[in-house]
C-alpha atoms as a PDB file:
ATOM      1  CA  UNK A   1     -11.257   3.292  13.116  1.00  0.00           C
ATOM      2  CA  UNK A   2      -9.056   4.795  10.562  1.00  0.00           C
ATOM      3  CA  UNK A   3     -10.498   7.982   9.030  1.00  0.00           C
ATOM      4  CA  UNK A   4      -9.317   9.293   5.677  1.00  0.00           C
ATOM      5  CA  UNK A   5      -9.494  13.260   5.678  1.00  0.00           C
ATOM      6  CA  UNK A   6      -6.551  14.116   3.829  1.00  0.00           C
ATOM      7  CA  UNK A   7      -5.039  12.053   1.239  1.00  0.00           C
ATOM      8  CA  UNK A   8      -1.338  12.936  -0.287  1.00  0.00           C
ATOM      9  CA  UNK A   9      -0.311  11.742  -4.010  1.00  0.00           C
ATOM     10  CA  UNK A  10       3.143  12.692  -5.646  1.00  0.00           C
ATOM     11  CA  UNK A  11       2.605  12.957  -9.114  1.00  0.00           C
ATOM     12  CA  UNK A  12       5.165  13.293 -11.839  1.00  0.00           C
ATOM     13  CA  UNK A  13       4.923  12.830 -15.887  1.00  0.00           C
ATOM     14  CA  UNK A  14       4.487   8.987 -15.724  1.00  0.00           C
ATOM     15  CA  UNK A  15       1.929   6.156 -16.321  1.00  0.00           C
ATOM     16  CA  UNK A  16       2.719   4.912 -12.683  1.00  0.00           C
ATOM     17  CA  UNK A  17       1.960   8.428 -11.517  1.00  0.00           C
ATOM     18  CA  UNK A  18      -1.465   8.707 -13.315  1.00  0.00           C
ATOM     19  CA  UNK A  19      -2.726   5.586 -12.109  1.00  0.00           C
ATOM     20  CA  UNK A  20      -1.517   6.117  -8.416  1.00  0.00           C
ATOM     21  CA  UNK A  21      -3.718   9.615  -9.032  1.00  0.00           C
ATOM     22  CA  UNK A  22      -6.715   7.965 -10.816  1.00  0.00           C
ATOM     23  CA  UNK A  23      -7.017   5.658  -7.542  1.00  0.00           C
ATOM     24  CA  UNK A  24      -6.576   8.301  -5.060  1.00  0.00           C
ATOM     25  CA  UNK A  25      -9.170  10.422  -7.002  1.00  0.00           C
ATOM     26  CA  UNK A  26     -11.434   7.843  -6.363  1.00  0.00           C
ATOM     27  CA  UNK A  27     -11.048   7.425  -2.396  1.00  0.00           C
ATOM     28  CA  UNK A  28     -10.948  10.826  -1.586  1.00  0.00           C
ATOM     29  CA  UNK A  29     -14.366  11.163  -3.661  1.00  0.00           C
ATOM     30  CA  UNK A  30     -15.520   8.221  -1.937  1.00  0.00           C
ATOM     31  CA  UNK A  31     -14.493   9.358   1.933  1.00  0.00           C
ATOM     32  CA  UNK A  32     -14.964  13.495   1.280  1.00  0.00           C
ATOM     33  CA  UNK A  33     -11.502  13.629   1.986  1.00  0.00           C
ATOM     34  CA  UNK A  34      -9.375  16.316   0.512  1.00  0.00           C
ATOM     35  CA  UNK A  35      -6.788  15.572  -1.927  1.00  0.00           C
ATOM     36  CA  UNK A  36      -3.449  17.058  -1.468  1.00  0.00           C
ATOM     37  CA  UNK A  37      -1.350  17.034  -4.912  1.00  0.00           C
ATOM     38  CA  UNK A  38       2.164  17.045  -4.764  1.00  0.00           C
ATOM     39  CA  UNK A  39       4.665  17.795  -7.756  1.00  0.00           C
ATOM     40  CA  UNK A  40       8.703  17.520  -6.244  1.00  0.00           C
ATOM     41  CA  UNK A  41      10.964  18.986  -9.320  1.00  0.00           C
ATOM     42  CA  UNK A  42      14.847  19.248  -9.262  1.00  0.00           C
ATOM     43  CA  UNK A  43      16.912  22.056 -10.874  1.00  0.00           C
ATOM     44  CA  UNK A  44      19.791  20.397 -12.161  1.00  0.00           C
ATOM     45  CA  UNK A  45      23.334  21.495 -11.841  1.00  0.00           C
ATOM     46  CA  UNK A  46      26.439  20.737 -13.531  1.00  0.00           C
ATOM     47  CA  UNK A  47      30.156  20.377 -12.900  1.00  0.00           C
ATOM     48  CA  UNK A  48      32.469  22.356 -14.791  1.00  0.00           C
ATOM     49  CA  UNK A  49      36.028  22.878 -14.132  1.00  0.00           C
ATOM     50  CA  UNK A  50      35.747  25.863 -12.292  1.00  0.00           C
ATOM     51  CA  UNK A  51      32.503  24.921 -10.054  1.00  0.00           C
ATOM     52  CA  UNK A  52      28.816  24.444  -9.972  1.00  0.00           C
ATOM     53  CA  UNK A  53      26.933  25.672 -12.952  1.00  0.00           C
ATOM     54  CA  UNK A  54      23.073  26.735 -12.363  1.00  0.00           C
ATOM     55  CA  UNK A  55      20.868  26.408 -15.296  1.00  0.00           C
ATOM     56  CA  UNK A  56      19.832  30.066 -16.665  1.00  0.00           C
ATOM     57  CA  UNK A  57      16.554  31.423 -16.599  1.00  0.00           C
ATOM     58  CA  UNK A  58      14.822  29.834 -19.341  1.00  0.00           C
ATOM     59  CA  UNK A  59      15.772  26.624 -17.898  1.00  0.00           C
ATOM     60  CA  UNK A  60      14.208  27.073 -14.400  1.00  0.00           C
ATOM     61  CA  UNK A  61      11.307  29.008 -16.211  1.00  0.00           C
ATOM     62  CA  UNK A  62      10.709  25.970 -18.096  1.00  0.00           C
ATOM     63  CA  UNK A  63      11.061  23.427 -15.270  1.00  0.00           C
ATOM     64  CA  UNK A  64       8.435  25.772 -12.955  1.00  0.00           C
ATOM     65  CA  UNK A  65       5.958  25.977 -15.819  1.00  0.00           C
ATOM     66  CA  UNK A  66       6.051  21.934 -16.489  1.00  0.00           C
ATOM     67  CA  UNK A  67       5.429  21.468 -12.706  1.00  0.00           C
ATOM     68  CA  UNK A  68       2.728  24.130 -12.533  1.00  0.00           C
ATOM     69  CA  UNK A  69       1.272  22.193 -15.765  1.00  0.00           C
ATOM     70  CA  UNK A  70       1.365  19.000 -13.887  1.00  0.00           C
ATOM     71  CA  UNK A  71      -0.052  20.311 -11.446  1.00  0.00           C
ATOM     72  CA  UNK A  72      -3.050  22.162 -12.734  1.00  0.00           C
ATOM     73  CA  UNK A  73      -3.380  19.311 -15.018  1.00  0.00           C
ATOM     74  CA  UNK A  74      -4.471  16.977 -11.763  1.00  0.00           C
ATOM     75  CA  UNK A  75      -6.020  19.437  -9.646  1.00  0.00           C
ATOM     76  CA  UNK A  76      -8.623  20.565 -12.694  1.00  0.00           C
ATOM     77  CA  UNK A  77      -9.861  16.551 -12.704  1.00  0.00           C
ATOM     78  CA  UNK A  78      -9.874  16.131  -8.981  1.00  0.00           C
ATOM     79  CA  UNK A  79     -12.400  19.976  -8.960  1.00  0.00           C
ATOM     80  CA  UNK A  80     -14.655  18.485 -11.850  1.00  0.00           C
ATOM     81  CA  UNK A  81     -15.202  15.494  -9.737  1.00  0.00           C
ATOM     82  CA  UNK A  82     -16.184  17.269  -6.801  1.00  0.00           C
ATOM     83  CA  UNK A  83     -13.418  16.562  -4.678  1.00  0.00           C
ATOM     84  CA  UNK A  84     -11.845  19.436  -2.689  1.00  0.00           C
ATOM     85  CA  UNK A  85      -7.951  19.849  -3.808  1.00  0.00           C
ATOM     86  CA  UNK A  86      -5.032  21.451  -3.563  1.00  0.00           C
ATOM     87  CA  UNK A  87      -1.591  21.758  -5.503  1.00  0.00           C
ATOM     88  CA  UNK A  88       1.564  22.278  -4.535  1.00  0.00           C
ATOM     89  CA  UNK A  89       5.006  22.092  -6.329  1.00  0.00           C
ATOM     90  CA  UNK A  90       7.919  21.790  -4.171  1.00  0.00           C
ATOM     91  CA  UNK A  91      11.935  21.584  -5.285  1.00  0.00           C
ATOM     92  CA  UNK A  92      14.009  18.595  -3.620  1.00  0.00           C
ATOM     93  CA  UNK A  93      14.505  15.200  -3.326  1.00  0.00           C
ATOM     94  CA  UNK A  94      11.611  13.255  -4.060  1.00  0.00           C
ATOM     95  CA  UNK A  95      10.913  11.109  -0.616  1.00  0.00           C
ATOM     96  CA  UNK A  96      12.173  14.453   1.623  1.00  0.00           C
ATOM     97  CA  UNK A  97       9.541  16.523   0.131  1.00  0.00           C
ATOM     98  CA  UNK A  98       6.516  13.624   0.383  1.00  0.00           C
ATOM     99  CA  UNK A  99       7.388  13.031   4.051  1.00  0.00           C
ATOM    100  CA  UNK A 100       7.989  16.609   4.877  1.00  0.00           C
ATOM    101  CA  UNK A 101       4.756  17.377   2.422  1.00  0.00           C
ATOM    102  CA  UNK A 102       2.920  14.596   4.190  1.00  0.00           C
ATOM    103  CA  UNK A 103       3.568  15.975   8.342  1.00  0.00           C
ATOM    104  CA  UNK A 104       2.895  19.768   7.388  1.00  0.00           C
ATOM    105  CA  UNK A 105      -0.983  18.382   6.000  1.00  0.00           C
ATOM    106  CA  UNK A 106      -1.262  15.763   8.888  1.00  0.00           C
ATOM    107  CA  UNK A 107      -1.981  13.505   6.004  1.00  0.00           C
ATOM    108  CA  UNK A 108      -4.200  10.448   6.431  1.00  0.00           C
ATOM    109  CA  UNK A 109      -2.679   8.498   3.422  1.00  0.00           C
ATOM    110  CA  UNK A 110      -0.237   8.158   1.017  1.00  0.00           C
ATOM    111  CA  UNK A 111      -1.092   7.095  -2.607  1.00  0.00           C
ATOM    112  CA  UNK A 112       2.151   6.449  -4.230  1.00  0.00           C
ATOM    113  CA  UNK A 113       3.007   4.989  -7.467  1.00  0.00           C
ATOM    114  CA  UNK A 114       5.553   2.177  -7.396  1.00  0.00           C
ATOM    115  CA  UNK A 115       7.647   3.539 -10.198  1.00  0.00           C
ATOM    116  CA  UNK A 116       7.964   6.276 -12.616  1.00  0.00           C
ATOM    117  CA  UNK A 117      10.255   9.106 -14.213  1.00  0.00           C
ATOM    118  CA  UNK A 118      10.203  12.893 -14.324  1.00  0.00           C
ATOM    119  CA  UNK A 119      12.657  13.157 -16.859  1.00  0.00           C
ATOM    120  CA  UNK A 120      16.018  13.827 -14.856  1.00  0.00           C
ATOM    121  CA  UNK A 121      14.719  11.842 -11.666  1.00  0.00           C
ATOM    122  CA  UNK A 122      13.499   8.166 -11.270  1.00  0.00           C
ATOM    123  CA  UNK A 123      10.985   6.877  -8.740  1.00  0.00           C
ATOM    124  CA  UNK A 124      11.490   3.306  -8.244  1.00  0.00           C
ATOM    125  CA  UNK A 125      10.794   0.400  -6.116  1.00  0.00           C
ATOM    126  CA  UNK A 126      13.370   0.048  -3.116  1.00  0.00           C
ATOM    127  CA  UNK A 127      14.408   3.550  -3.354  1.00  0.00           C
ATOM    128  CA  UNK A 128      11.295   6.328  -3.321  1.00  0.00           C
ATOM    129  CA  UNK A 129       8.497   4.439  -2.786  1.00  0.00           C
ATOM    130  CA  UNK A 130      10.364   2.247   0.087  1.00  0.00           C
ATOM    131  CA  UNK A 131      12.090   5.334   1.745  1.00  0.00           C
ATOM    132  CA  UNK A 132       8.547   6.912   2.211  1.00  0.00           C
ATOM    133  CA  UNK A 133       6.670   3.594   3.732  1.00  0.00           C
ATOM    134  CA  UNK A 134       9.635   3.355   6.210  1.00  0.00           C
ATOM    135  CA  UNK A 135       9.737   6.713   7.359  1.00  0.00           C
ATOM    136  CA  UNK A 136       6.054   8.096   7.430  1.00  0.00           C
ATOM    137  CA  UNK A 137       3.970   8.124   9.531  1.00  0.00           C
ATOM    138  CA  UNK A 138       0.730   7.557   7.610  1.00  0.00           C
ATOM    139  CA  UNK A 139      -0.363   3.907   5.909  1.00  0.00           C
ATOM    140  CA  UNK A 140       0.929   4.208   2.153  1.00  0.00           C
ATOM    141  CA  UNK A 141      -0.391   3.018  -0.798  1.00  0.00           C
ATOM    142  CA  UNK A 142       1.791   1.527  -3.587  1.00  0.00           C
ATOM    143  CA  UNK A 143      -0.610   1.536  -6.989  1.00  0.00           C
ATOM    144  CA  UNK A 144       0.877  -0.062  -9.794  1.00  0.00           C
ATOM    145  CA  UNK A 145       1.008   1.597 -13.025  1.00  0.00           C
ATOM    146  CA  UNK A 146      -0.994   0.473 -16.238  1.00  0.00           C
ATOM    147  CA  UNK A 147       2.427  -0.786 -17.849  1.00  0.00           C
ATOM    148  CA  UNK A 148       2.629  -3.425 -14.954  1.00  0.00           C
ATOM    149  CA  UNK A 149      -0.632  -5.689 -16.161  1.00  0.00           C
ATOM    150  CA  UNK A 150      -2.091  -6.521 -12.821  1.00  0.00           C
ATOM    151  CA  UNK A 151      -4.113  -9.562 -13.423  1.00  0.00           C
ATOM    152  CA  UNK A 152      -7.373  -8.138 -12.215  1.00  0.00           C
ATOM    153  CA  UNK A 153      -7.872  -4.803 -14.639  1.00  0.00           C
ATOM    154  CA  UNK A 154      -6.783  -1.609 -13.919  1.00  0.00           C
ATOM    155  CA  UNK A 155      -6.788  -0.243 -10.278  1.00  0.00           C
ATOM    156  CA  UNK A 156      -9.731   0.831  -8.849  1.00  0.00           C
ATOM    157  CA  UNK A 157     -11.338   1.569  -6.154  1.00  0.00           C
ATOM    158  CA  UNK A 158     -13.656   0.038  -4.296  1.00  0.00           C
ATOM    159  CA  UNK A 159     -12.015  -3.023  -5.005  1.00  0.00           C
ATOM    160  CA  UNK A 160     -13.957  -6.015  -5.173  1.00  0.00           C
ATOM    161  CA  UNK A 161     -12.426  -7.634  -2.624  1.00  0.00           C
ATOM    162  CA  UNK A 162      -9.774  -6.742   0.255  1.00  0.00           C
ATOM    163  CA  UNK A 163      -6.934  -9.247   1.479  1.00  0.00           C
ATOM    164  CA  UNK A 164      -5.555  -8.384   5.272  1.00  0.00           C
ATOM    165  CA  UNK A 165      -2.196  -9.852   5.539  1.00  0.00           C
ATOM    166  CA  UNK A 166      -2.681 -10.671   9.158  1.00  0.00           C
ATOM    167  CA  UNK A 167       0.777 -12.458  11.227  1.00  0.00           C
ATOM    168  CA  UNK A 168      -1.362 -11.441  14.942  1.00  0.00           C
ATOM    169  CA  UNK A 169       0.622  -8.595  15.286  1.00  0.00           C
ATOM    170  CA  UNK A 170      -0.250  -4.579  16.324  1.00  0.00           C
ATOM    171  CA  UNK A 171       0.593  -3.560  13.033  1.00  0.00           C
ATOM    172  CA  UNK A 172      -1.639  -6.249  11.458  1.00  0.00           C
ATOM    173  CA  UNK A 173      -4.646  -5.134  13.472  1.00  0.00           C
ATOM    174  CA  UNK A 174      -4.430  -1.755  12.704  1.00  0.00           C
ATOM    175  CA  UNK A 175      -4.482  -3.058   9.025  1.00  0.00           C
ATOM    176  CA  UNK A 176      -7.295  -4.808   9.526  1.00  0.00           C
ATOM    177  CA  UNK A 177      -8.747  -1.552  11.156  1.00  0.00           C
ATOM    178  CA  UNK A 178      -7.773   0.026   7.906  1.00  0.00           C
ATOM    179  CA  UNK A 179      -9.719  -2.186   5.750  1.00  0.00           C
ATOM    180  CA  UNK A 180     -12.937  -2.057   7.853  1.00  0.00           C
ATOM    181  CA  UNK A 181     -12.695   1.961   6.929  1.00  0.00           C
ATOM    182  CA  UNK A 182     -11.302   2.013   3.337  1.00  0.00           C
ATOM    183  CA  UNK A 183     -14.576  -0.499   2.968  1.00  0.00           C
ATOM    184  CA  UNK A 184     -16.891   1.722   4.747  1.00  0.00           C
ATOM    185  CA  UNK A 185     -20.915   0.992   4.017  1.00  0.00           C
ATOM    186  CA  UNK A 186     -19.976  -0.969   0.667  1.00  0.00           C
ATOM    187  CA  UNK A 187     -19.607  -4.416   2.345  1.00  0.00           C
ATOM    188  CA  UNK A 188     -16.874  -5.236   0.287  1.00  0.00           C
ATOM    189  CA  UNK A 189     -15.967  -8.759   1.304  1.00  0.00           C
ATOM    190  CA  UNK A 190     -12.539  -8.621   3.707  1.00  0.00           C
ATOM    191  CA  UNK A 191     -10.391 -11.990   3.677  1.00  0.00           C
ATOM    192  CA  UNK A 192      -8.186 -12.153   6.588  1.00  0.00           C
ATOM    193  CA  UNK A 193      -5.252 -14.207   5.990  1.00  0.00           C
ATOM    194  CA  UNK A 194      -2.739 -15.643   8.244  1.00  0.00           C
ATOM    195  CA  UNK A 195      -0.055 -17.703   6.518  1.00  0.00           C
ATOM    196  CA  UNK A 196       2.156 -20.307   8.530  1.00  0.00           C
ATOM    197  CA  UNK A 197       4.545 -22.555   8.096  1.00  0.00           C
ATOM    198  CA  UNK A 198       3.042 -25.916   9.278  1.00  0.00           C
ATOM    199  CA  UNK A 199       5.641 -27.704  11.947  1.00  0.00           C
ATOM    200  CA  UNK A 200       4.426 -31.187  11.735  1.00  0.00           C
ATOM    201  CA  UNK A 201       4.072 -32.121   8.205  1.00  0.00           C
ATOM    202  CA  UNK A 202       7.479 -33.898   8.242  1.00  0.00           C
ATOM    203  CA  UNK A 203       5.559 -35.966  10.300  1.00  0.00           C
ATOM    204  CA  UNK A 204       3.050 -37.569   7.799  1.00  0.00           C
ATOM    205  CA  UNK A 205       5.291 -40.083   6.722  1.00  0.00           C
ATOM    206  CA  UNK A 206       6.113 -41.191  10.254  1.00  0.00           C
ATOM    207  CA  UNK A 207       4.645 -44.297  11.804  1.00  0.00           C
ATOM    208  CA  UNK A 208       0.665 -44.396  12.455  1.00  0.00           C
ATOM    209  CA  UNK A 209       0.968 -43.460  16.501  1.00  0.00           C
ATOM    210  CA  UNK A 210       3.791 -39.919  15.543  1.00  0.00           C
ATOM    211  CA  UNK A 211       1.132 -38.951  12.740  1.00  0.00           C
ATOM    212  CA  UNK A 212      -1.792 -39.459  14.568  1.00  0.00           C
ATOM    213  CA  UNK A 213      -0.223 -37.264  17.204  1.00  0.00           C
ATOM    214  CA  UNK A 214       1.059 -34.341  14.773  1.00  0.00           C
ATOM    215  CA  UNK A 215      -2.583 -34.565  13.103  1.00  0.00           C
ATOM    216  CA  UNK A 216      -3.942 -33.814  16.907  1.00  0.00           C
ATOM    217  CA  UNK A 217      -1.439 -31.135  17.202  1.00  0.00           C
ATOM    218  CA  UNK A 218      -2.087 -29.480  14.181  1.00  0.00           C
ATOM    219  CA  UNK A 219      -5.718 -29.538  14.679  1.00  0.00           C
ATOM    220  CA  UNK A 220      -4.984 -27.506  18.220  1.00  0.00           C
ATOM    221  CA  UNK A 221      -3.117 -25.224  16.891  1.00  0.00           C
ATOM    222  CA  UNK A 222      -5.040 -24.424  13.566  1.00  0.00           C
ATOM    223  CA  UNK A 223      -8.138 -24.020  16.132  1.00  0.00           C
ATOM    224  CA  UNK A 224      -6.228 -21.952  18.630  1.00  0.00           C
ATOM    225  CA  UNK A 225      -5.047 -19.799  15.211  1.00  0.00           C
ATOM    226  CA  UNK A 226      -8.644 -19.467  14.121  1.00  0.00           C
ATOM    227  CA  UNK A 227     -10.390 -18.388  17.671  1.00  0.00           C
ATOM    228  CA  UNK A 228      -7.639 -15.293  18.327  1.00  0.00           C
ATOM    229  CA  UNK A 229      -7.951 -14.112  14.660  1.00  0.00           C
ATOM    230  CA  UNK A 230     -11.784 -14.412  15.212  1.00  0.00           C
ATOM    231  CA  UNK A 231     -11.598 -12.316  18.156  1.00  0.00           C
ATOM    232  CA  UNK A 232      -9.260  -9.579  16.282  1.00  0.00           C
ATOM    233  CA  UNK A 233     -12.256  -9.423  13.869  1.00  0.00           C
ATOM    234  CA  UNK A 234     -14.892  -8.931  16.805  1.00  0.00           C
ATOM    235  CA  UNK A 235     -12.577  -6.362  18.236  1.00  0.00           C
ATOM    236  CA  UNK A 236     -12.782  -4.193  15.018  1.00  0.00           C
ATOM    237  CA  UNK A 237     -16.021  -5.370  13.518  1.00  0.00           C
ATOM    238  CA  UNK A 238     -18.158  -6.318  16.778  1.00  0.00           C
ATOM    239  CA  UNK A 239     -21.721  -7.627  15.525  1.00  0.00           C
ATOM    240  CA  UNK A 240     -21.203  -5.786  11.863  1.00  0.00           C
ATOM    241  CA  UNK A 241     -18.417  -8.494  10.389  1.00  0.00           C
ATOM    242  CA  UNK A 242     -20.753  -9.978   7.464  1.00  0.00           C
ATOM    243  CA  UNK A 243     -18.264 -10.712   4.904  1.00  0.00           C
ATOM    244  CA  UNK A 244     -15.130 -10.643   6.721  1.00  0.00           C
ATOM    245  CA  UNK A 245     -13.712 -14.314   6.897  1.00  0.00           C
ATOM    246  CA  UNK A 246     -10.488 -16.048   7.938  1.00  0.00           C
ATOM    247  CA  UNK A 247      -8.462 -17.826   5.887  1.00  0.00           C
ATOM    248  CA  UNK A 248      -5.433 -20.178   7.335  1.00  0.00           C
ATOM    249  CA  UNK A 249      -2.953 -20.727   4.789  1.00  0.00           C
ATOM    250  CA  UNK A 250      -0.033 -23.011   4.553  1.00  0.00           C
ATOM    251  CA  UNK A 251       3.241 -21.621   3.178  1.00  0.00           C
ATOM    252  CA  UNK A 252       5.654 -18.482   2.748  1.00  0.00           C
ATOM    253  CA  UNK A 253       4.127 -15.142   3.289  1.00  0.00           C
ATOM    254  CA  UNK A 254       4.416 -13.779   0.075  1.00  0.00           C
ATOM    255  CA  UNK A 255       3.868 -16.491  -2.402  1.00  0.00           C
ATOM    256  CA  UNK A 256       0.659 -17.876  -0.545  1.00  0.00           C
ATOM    257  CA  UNK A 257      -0.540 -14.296   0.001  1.00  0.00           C
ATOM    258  CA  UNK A 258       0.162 -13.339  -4.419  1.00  0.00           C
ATOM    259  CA  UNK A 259      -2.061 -17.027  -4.811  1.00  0.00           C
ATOM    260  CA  UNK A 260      -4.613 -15.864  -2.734  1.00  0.00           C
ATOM    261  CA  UNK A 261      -5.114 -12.436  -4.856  1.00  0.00           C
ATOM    262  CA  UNK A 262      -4.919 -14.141  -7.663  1.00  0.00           C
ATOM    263  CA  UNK A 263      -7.599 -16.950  -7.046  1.00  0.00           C
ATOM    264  CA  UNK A 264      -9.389 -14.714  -5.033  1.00  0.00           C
ATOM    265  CA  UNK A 265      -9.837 -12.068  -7.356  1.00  0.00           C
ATOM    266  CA  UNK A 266      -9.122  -9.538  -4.515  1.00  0.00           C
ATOM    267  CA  UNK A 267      -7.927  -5.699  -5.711  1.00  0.00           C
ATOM    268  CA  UNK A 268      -5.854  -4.669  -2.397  1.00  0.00           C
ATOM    269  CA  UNK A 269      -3.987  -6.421   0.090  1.00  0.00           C
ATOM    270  CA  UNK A 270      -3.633  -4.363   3.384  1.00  0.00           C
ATOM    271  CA  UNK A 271      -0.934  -5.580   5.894  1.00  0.00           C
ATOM    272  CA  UNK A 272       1.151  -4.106   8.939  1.00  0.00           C
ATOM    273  CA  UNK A 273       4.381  -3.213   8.103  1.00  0.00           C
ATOM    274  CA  UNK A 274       6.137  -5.258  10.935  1.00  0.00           C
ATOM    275  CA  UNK A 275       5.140  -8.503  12.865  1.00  0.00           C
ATOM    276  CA  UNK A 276       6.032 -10.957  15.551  1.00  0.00           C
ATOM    277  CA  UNK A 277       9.158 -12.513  16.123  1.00  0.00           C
ATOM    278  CA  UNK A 278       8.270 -15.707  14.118  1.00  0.00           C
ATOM    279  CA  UNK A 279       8.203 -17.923  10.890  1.00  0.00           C
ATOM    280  CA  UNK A 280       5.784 -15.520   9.649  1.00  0.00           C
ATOM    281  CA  UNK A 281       7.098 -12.256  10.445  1.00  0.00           C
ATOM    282  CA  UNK A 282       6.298  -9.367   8.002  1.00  0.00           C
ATOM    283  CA  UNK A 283       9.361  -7.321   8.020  1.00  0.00           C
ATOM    284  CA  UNK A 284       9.066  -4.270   5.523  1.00  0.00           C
ATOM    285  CA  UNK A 285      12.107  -4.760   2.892  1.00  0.00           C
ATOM    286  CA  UNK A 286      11.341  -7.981   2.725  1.00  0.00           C
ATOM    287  CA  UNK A 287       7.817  -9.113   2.540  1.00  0.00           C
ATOM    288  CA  UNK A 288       6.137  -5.866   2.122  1.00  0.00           C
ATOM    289  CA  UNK A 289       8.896  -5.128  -0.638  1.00  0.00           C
ATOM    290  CA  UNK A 290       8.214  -8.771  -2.181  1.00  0.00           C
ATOM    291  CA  UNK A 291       4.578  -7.848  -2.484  1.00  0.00           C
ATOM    292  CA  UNK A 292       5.076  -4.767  -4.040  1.00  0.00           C
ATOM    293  CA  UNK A 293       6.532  -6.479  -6.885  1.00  0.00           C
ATOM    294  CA  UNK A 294       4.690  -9.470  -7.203  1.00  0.00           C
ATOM    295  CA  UNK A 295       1.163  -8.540  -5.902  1.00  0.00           C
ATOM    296  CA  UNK A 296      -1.315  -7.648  -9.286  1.00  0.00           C
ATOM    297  CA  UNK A 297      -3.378  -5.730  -6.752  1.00  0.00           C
ATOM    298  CA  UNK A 298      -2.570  -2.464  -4.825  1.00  0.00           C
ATOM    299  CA  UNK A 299      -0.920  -2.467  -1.672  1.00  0.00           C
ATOM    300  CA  UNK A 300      -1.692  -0.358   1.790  1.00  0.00           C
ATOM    301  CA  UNK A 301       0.932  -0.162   4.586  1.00  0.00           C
ATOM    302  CA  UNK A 302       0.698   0.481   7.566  1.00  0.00           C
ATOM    303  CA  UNK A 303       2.785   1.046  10.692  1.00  0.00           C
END
């Protein structure tokens, strides 16, 4: 099982950034995980005729002292909460520094916001945020911030509810393995959710004897779906899987996965970030990247 011991957040001057912070607060207080701040500035230069210029002193004075502010601004909440923290501001490009940041801890997770600014540098879906979930090695977890209305309240954690995007793959059991810990003693309830594109429903309007056939078919295989996922969840939940329930879903990944948040009321959706070589693969780019954008609810990668 997936334990949580240290937990890395980038943080910048943004909305996105304090909510992806607010959230991570919250699971590292909840696991007794340490909480590793990280603050990535940039010292601009400038082209002039003859060459580079560097900014004087009172520029990089000024840049330093709104990181250290930043940073002390985070760590001070994460201390009166209890939680065990540390700071660190670091100068480079945003997605080099979180990885490199992310090894040198051994860091358990990732709590990212999905966008943001820090004035001369932009974090934002498909560049930052992506570049980190393909490269890391730890699960990451894109929060949306307050600006983005997620249809369930503000992030939060526990959730209420957890969604496991699950398309029988490696990577989709080790998200499942991910939601049994993020859960831990709370019982929250766990809906694992394999969507599929159903083969034979050009076949309803076919004659009586090719329906009854496809309907025979379809019950097979929606049986044979429902005894392996069943035996996933025994494999990570043995006799302790009270709440956790599978759910077989008709469709395309992402838009029956964004209706099942939404009428399920769930507040993360945890899925692997590459699948089988089928009609449901989960390939990240495409339907972890859809998700990002269209899921109301935070969502955990992992590899």
């Amino acid at each position: 099982m997936a334990k949580y011991a240290n937990i890395l957040v980038p943080v910048d001057f943004s909305e996105s950034s304090d909510a992806s912070f607010a959230y991570a607060l919250d699971l590292a207080e909840a696991h007794g995980a340490t909480l590793h701040v990280l603050n990535v500035y940039h010292l601009p230069s400038y082209a002039l005729p003859d060459g580079a210029f560097i900014p004087g002193p009172e520029a990089v004075a000024e840049i330093l002292t709104a990181a250290k502010k930043e940073i002390d601004r985070h760590t001070a909440a994460a201390a009166a909460r209890g939680v065990k923290v540390d700071g660190k501001a670091s100068e480079g490009a945003v997605h080099e520094e979180v990885l490199r940041h992310a090894k040198a801890i051994k860091a358990d997770l990732i709590v990212m916001g999905t966008h943001g600014r820090t004035g001369i540098t932009r974090w934002a879906l498909g560049s930052v945020a992506e570049r980190v979930m393909r490269q890391a090695e730890a699960p990451v977890l894109a929060i949306k911030g307050k600006d983005a209305e997620p249809a369930h309240g503000d992030a939060a954690f526990p959730p209420v509810r957890i969604v496991v995007a699950h398309d029988l793959s490696e990577p989709a059991h080790r998200a499942l393995d991910a939601a049994k810990s993020l859960r831990g003693d709370t019982k929250i309830p766990i809906d694992v959710v394999h969507v599929f594109l159903d083969p034979w429903a050009d076949y309803q309007t076919a004659s009586t004897a090719f329906r009854e056939q496809a309907e025979h078919r379809f019950e097979a295989y929606h049986a044979g779906l429902k005894t392996i996922l069943d035996e996933q969840i025994g494999k990570v939940f043995g006799q302790d899987r009270a709440g956790v329930t599978v759910h077989l879903v008709r469709g395309r990944p992402v838009e029956a996965l964004v209706e099942h948040v939404k009428k399920s009321g769930a507040g993360m959706i945890c899925m692997g970030s590459s699948g089988k070589d089928a009609v449901e693969r989960f390939l990240l780019g495409s339907v972890a990247q859809k998700l990002m954008q269209l899921s109301p609810s935070p969502v955990l990668v992992v590899h």
